[in-house]
Protein backbone atom coordinates (compact mmCIF):
# COMPACT_ATOMS: atom_id res chain seq x y z
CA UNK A 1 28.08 -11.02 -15.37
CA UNK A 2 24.36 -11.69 -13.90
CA UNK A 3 22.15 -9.10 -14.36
CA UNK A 4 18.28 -9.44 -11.94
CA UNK A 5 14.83 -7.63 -12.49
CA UNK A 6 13.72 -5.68 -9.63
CA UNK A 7 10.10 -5.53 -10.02
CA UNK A 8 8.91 -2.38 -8.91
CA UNK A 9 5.04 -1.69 -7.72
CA UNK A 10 4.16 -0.15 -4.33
CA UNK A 11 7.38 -0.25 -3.09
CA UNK A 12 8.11 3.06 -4.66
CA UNK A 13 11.86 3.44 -2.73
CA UNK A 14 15.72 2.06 -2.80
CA UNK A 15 15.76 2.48 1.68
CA UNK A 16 14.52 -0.67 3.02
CA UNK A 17 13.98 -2.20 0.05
CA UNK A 18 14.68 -6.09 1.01
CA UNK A 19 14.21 -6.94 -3.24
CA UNK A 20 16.36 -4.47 -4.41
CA UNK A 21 19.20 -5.23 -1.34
CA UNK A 22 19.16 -8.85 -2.38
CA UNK A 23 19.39 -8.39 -6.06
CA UNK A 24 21.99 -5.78 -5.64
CA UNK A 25 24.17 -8.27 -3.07
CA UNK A 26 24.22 -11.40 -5.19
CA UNK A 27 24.19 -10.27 -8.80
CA UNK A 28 26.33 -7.45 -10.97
CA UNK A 29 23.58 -5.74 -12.50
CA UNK A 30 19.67 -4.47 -11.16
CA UNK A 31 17.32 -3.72 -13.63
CA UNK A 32 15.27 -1.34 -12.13
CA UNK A 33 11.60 -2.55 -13.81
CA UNK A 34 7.90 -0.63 -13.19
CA UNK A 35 5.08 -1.91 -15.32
CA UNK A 36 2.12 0.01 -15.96
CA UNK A 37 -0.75 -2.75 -15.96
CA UNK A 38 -4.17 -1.06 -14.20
CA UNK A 39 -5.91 -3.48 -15.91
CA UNK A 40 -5.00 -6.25 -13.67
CA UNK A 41 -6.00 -4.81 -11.07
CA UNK A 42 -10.01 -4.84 -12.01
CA UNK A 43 -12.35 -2.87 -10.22
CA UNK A 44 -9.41 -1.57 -7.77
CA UNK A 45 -7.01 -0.10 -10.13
CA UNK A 46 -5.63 3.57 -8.59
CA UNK A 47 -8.50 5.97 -8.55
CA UNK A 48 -7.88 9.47 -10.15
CA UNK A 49 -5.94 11.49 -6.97
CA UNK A 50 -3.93 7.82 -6.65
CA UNK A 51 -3.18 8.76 -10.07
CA UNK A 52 -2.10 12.13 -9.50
CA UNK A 53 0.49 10.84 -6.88
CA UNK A 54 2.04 8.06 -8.56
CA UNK A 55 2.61 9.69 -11.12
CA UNK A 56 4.90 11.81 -9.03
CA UNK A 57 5.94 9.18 -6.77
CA UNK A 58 7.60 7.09 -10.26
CA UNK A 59 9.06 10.55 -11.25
CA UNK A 60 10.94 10.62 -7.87
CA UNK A 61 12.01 7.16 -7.45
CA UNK A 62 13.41 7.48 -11.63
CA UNK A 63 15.22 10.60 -10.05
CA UNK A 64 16.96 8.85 -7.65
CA UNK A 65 17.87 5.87 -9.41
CA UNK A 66 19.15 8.38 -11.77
CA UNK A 67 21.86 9.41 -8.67
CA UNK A 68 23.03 6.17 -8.89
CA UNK A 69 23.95 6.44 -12.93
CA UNK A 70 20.58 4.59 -14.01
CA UNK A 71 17.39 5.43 -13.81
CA UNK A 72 13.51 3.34 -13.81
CA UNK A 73 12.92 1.21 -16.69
CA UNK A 74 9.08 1.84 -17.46
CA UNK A 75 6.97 -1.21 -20.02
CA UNK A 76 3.14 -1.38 -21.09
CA UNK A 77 1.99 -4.32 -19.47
CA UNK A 78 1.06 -7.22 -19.55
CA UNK A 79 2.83 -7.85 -16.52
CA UNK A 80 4.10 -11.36 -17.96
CA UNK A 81 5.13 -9.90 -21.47
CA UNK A 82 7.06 -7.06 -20.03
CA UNK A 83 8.75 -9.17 -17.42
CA UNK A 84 9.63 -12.02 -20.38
CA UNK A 85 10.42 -8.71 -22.77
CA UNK A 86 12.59 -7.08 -20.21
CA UNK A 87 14.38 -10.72 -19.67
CA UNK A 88 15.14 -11.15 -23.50
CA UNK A 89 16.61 -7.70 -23.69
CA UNK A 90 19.26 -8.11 -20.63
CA UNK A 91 19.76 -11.71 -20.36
CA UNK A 92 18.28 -11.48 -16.60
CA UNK A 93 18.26 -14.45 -14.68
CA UNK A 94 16.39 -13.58 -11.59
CA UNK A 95 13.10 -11.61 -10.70
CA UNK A 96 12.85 -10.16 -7.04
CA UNK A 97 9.79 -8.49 -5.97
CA UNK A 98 7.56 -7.45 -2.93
CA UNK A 99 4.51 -9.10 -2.45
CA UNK A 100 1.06 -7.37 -2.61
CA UNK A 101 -1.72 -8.71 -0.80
CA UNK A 102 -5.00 -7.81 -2.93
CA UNK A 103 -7.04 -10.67 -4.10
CA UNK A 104 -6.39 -10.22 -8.12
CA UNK A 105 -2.91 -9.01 -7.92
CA UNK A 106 -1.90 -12.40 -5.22
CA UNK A 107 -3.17 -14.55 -8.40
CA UNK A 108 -1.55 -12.67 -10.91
CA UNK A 109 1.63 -12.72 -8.77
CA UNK A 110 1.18 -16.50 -9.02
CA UNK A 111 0.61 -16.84 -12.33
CA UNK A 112 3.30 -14.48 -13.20
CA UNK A 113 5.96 -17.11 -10.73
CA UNK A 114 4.79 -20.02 -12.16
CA UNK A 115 5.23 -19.38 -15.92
CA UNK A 116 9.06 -17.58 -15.57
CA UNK A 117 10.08 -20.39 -13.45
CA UNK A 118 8.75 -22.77 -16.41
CA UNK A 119 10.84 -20.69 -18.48
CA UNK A 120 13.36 -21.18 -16.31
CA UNK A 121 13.83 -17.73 -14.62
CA UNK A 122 14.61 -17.67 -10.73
CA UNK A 123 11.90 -15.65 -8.88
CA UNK A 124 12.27 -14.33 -5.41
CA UNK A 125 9.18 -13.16 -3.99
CA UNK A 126 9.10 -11.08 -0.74
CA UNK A 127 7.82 -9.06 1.98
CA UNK A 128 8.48 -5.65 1.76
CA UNK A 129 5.46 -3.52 3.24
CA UNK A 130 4.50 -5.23 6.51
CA UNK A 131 6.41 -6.19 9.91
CA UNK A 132 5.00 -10.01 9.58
CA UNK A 133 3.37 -11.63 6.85
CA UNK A 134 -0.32 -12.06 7.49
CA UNK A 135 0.36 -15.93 8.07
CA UNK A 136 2.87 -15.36 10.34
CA UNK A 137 0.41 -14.63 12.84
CA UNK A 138 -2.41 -16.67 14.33
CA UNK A 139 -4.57 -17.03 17.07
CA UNK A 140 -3.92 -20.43 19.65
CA UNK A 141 -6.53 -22.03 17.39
CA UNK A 142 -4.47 -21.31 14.67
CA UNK A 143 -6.69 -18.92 13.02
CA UNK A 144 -6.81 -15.50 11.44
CA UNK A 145 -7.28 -12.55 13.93
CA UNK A 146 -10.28 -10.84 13.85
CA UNK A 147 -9.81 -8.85 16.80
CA UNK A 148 -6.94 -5.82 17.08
CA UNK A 149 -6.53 -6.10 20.35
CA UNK A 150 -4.60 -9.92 20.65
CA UNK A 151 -3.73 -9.55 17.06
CA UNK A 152 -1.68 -6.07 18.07
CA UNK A 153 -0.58 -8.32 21.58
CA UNK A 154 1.27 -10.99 19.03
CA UNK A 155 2.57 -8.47 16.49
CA UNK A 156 3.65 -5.73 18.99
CA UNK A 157 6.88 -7.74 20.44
CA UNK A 158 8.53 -8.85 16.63
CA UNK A 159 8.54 -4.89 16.01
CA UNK A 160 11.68 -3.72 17.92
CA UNK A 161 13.26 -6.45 16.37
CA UNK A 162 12.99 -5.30 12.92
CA UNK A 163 15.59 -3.12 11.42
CA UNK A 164 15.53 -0.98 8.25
CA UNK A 165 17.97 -1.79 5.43
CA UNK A 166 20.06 0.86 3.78
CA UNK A 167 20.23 1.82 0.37
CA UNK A 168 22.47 -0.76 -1.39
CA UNK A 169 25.86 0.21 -2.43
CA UNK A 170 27.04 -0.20 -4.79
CA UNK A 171 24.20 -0.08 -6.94
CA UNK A 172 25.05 -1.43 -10.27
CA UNK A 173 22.25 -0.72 -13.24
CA UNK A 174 20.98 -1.99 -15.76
CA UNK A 175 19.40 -0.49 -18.70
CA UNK A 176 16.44 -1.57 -21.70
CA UNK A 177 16.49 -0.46 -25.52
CA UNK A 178 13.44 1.26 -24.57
CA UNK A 179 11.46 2.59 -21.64
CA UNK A 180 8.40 4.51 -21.63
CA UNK A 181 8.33 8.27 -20.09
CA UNK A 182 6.48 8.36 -16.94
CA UNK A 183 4.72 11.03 -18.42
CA UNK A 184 3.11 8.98 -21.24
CA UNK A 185 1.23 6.71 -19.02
CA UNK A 186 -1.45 9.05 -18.61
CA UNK A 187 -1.71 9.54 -15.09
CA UNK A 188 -2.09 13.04 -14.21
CA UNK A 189 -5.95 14.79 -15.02
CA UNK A 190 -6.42 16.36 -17.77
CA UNK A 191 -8.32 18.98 -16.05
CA UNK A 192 -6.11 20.91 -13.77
CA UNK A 193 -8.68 19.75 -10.73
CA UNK A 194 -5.43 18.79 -8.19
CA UNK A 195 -4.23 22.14 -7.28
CA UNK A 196 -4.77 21.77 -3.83
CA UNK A 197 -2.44 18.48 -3.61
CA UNK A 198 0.82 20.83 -4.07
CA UNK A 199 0.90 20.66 -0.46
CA UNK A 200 2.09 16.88 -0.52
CA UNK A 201 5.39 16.06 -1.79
CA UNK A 202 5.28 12.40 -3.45
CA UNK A 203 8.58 10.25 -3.16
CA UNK A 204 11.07 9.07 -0.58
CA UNK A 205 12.11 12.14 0.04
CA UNK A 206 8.99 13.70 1.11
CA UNK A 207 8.26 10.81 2.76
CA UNK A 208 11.35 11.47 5.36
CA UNK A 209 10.75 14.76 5.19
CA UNK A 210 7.27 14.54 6.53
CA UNK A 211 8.41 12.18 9.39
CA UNK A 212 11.01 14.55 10.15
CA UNK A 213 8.01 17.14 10.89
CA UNK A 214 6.31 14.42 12.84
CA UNK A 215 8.99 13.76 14.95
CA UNK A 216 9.51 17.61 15.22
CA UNK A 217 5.71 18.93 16.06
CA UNK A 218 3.17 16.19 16.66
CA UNK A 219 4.25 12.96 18.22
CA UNK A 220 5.24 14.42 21.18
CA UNK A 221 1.12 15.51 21.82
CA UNK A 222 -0.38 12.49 19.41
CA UNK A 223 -3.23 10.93 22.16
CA UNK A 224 -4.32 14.05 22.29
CA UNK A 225 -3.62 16.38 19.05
CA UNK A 226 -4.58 13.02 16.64
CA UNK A 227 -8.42 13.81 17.41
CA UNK A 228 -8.31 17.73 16.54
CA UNK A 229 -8.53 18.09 12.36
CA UNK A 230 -7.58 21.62 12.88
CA UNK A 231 -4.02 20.48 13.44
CA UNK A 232 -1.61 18.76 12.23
CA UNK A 233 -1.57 16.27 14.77
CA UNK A 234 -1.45 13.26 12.64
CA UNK A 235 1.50 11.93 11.04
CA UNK A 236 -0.27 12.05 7.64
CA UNK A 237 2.52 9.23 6.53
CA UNK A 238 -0.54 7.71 5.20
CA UNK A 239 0.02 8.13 1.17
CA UNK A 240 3.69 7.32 1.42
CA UNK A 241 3.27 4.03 3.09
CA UNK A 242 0.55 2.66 0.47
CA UNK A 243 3.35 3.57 -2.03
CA UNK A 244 5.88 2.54 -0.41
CA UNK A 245 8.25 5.20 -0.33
CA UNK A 246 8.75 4.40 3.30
CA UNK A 247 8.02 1.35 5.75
CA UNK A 248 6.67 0.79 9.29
CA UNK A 249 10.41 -0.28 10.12
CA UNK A 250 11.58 2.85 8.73
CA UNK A 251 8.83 4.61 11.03
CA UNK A 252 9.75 3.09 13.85
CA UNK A 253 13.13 2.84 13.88
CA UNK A 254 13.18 6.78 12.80
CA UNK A 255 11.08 8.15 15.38
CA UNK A 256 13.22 6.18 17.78
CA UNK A 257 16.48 8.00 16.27
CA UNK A 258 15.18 11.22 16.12
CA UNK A 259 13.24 11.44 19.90
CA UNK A 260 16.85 9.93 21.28
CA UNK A 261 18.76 12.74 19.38
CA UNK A 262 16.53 15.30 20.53
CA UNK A 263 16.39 14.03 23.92
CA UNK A 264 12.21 14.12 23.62
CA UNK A 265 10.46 11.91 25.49
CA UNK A 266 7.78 11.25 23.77
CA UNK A 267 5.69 8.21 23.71
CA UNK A 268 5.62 6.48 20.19
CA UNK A 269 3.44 3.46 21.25
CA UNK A 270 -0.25 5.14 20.55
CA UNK A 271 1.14 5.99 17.21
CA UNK A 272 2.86 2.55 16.79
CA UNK A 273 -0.27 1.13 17.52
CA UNK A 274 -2.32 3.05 14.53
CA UNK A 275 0.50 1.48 12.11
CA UNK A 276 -0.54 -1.75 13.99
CA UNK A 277 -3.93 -0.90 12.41
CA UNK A 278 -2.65 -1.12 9.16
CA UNK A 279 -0.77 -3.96 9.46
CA UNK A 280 -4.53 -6.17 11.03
CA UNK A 281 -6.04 -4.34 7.67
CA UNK A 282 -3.95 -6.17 5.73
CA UNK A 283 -4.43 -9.84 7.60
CA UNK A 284 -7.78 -9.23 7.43
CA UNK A 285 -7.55 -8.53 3.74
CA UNK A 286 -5.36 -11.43 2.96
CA UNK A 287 -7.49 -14.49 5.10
CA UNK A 288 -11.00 -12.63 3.82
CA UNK A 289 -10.07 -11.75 0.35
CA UNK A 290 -14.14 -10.37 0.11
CA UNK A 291 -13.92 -7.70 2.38
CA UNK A 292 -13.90 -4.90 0.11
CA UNK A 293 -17.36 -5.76 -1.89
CA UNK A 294 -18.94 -8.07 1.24
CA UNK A 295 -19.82 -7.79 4.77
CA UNK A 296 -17.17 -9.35 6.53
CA UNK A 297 -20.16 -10.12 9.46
CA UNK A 298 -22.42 -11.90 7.37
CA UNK A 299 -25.42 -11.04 9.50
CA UNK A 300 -25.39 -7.57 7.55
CA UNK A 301 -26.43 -9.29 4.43
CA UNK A 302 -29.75 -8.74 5.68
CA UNK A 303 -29.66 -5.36 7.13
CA UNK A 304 -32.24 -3.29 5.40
CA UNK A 305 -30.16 -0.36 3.56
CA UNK A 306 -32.21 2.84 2.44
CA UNK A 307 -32.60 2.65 -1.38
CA UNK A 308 -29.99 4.62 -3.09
CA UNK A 309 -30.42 8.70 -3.07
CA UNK A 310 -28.63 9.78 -5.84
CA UNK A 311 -29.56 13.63 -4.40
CA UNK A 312 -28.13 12.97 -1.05
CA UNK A 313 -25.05 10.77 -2.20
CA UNK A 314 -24.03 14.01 -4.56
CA UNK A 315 -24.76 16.36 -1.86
CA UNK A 316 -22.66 14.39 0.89
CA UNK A 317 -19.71 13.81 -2.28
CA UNK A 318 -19.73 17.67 -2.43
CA UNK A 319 -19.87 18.93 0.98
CA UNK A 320 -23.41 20.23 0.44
CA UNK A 321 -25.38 18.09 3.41
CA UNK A 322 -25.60 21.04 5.48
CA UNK A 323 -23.84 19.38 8.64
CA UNK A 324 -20.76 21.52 8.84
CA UNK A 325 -18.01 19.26 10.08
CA UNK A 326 -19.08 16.45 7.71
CA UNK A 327 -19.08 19.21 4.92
CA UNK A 328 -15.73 20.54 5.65
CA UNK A 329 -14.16 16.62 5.53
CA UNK A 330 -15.76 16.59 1.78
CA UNK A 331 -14.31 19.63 0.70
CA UNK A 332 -10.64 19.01 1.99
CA UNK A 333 -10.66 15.38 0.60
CA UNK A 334 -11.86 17.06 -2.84
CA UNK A 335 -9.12 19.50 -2.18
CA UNK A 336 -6.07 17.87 -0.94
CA UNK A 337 -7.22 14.17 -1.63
CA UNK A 338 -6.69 13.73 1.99
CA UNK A 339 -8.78 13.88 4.87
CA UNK A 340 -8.54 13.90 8.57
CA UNK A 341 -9.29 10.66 10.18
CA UNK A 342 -12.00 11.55 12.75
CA UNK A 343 -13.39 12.94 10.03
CA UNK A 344 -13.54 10.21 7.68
CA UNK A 345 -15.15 8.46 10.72
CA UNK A 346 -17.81 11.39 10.66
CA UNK A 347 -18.44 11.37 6.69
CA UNK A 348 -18.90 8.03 6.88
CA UNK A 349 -21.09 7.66 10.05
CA UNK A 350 -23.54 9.83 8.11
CA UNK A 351 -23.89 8.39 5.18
CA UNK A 352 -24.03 4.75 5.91
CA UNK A 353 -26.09 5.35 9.42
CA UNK A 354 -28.05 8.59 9.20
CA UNK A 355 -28.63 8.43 5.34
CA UNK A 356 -28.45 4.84 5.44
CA UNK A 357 -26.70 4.19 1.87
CA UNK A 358 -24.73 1.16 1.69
CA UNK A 359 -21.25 1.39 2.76
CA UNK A 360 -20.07 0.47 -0.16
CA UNK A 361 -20.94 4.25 -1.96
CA UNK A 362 -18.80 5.75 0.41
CA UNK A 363 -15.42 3.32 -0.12
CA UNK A 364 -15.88 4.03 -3.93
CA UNK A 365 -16.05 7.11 -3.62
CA UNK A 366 -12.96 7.31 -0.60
CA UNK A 367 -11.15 5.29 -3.37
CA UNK A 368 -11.16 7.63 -6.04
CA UNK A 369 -10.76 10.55 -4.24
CA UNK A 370 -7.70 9.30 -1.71
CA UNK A 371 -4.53 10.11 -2.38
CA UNK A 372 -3.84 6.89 0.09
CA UNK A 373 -6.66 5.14 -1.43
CA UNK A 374 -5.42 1.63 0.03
CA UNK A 375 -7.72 -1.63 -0.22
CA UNK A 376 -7.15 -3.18 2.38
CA UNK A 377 -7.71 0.29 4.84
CA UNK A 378 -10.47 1.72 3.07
CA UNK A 379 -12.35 -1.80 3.20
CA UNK A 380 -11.50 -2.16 6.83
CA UNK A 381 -12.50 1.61 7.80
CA UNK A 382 -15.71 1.78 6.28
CA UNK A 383 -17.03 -1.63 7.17
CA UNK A 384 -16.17 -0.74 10.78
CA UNK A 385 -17.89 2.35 11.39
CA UNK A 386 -20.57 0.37 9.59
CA UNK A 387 -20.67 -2.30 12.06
CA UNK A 388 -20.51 -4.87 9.47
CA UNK A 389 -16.35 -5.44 9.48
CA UNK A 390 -14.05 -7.54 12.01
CA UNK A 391 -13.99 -5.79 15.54
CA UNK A 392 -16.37 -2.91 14.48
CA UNK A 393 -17.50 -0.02 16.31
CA UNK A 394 -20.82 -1.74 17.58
CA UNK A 395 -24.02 -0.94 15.11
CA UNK A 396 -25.46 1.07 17.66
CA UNK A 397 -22.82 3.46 17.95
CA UNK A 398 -23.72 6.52 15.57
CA UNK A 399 -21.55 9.18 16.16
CA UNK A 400 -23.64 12.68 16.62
CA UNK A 401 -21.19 15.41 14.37
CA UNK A 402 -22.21 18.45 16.09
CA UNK A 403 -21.36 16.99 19.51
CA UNK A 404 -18.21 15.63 18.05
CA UNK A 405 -17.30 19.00 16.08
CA UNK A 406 -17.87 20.64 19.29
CA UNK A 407 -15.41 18.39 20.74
CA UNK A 408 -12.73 18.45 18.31
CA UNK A 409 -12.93 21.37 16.51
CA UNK A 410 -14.61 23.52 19.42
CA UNK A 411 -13.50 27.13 17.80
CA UNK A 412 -13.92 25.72 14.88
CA UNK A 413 -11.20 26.60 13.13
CA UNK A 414 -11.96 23.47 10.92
CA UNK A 415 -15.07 23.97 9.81
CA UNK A 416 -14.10 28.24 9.05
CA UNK A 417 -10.86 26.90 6.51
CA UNK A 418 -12.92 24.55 4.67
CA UNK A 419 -16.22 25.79 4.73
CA UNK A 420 -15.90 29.75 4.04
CA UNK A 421 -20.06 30.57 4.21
CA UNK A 422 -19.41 29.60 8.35
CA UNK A 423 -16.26 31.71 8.77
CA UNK A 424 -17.83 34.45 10.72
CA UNK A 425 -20.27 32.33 12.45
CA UNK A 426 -20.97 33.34 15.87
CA UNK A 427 -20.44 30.54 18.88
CA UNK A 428 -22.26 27.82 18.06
CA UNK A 429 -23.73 28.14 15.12
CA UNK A 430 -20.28 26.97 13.46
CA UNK A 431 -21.31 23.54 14.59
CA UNK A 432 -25.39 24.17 14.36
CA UNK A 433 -25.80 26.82 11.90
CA UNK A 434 -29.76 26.11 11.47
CA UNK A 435 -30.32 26.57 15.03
CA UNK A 436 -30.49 30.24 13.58
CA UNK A 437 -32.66 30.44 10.65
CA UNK A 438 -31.41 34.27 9.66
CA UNK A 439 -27.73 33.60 9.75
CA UNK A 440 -28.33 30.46 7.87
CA UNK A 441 -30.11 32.04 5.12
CA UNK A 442 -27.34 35.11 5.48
CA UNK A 443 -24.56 32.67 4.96
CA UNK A 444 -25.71 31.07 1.93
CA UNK A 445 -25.31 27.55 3.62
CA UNK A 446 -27.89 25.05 2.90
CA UNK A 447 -29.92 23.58 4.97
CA UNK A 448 -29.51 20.15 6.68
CA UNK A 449 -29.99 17.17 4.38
CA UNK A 450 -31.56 15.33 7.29
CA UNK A 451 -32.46 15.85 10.55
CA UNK A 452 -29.97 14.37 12.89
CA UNK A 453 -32.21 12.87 15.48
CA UNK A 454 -34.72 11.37 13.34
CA UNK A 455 -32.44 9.21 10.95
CA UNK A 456 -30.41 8.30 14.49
CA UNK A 457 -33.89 6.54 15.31
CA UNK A 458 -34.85 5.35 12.00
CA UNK A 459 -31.28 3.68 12.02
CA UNK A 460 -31.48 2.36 15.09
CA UNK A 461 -34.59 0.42 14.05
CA UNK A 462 -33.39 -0.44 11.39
CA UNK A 463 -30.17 -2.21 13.36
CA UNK A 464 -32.82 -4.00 15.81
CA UNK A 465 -33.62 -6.18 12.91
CA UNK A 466 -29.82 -7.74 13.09
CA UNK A 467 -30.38 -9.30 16.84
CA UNK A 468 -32.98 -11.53 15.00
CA UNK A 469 -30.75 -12.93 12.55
CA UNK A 470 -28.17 -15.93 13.74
């Protein structure tokens, strides 16, 4: 009887699960294995609402292995020890696992294959998160992408091609002398600060359940509902893809299902394309491993950043700044641990072009505060609207967030949810509140942080020093 580890990490699911199906079809036994090693991951370990939801996201994926008369074998790390520990204990002679594509955890990976196949332990390593591994696709140069556009050109034909894999069955499991709680690895707050994220439900389950309610209300309108935060005109499949608890193919190959049951013709290819975005986040993270501390366009090492304002980086991390739609992002990603993404566009247009703080505040602070806090996204999304990432919005473009509130959120229903001192603001004033000096000093708002015109120009000039440099 042959008994293989199934390594869990961000793969939080038994559906399309390509390490689990191959464990399951060529040995008797799965050990279903999660080790709890933040420390590996440096600097980038799960911020504290990543916390909140893997926590729950563990819970659920031990609840349905329990379905199948087992349940998720939880070890302290080091990854190496618990892996070798976990071996000893069932005799395993295989490890299958997904492959992450983070800088420290590729090495670790490595270092982790190397040493159990010098002990002598098979290890099958795998992809289990993208449609094509970020080699798989090149340029005719044979170079990394680092434009969407051709990159999204090669990928976009291999998707209809890829098919999601059922649970296994029969799933056969394993069990070790002793696993760890989920609930003793510390990962919920200890202040109750995360009421606001009961509206997600972590897991697989919630995962299908919330692309059955795309399918249902959004897709159908996506060009032109994905621009309005007021709606829920997103997909918002954005947490349960970092984790894993469902797949692009999944996506895909579900909307298809569903639209042809319903007999809806609606057109999944803008949305197809966003997950395209993902998977060029991840090339790019993979062939640049620097991206999330250095400018990917290395002409920005010599843009002249404002010195850091610890008064206007708190004000902007609390919704204080006085620009209403920019406020209202804060407060829901405080809230929910989410936030719209014309929005984050917004937040972070102000604070790395109007205040001028580095970029790099703002994707600390997105990390922390995301419940789909994902490296290779959040590295990608703030150095483009910085201008300083591969195929950025162009440093000239600032966007203006009362001509874009008034835009997107033109009752602004928004801006009245998350930002209560506005809710009975007349007209305008939603969007400009200051343009009426009474109301705003009725309403208890503050006052703009900056004016928007002025930093616009000071920016600018700022930018004009980059067409000097080579």
């Amino acid at each position: 009887m042959t008994t293989a580890i199934v390594w869990f990490r961000r793969d939080l699911r038994l559906a399309d699960h390509p390490a689990l199906d191959a464990a399951a079809s060529a040995h008797d036994r799965v050990l279903p294995l999660y080790i709890h090693a933040p420390d590996e991951e440096g600097a980038w370990a799960p911020g504290a609402a990543s916390r909140w939801w893997q926590h729950h996201a563990l819970e659920a994926l031990d609840a349905s292995l329990r379905r199948h008369r087992g349940g998720l074998q939880v070890l302290h790390g080091p990854s190496l020890d618990a892996l070798r520990a976990a071996i000893e204990a069932t005799g395993a002679t295989t490890v299958y696992f997904h492959r992450l594509y983070e800088p420290l955890a590729l090495r670790r990976d490595e270092a982790v294959r190397r040493a159990l196949e010098d002990d002598g332990i098979e290890v099958n390593i795998l992809n289990g998160s993208l449609w094509c591994e970020p080699w798989e696709l090149a340029t005719k140069q044979n170079e990394p992408y680092k434009v969407f556009t051709p990159f999204w050109r090669n990928l976009r034909p291999r998707i209809d091609d890829a098919h999601p894999l059922p649970v296994p069955s029969p799933l056969r499991l394993a069990a070790l002398p002793r696993s760890v709680p989920v609930a003793d690895l510390g990962l919920l707050p200890t202040l109750d600060w995360a009421k606001g994220f009961d509206e997600w439900t972590p897991g697989e389950t919630g995962a299908t359940e919330m692309l059955d309610l795309f399918a249902d209300d959004a897709v159908g309108h996506y060009v032109e509902g994905r621009d309005l935060p007021a709606r829920h005109g997103t997909s918002r499949l954005s947490p349960h893809l970092h984790w894993g608890e469902i797949t692009p193919r999944q996506i895909a190959a579900g909307l298809r299902e569903r639209l042809g049951r319903r007999r809806n013709g609606a057109d999944i290819e803008p949305y197809l394309r966003q997950l395209g975005w993902r998977e060029f986040a991840h090339h790019l993270l993979y062939h640049f491993p620097k991206t999330p501390t250095k400018n990917f366009n290395p002409r920005f090492d010599g843009f002249r950043w404002a010195k850091r304002d610890a008064h206007a980086l708190r004000r902007w991390k609390q919704g204080l700044t006085g620009i209403p739609i920019v406020d209202a992002g804060m407060r829901e990603l405080w809230a929910t641990g989410w936030m719209h993404n014309r929005v984050r566009m917004l937040v972070a247009s102000l604070l790395t072009k109007n205040l001028r703080q580095h970029w790099l505040l703002g994707e600390k602070w997105f990390w922390d505060t995301l419940v789909d806090a994902d490296l290779a996204n959040n590295a990608m999304g703030w150095q483009w609207v910085a201008g300083s990432g591969a195929d950025a919005a162009p440093y000239f473009r600032i966007f203006n967030p009362v001509t874009q509130s008034e835009k997107f959120d033109p009752d602004g229903a928004y801006i009245r949810r998350w930002v209560p001192e506005l809710a009975k603001a007349p007209g305008r004033l939603v969007h400009a509140p200051w343009e009426d000096e009474a109301f705003l000093k009725r309403s208890g708002y503050p006052a703009p942080l900056v004016d928007l015109k002025t930093t616009r120009e000071a920016a600018l000039t700022a930018y004009q020093s980059l067409r000097s440099c080579p």
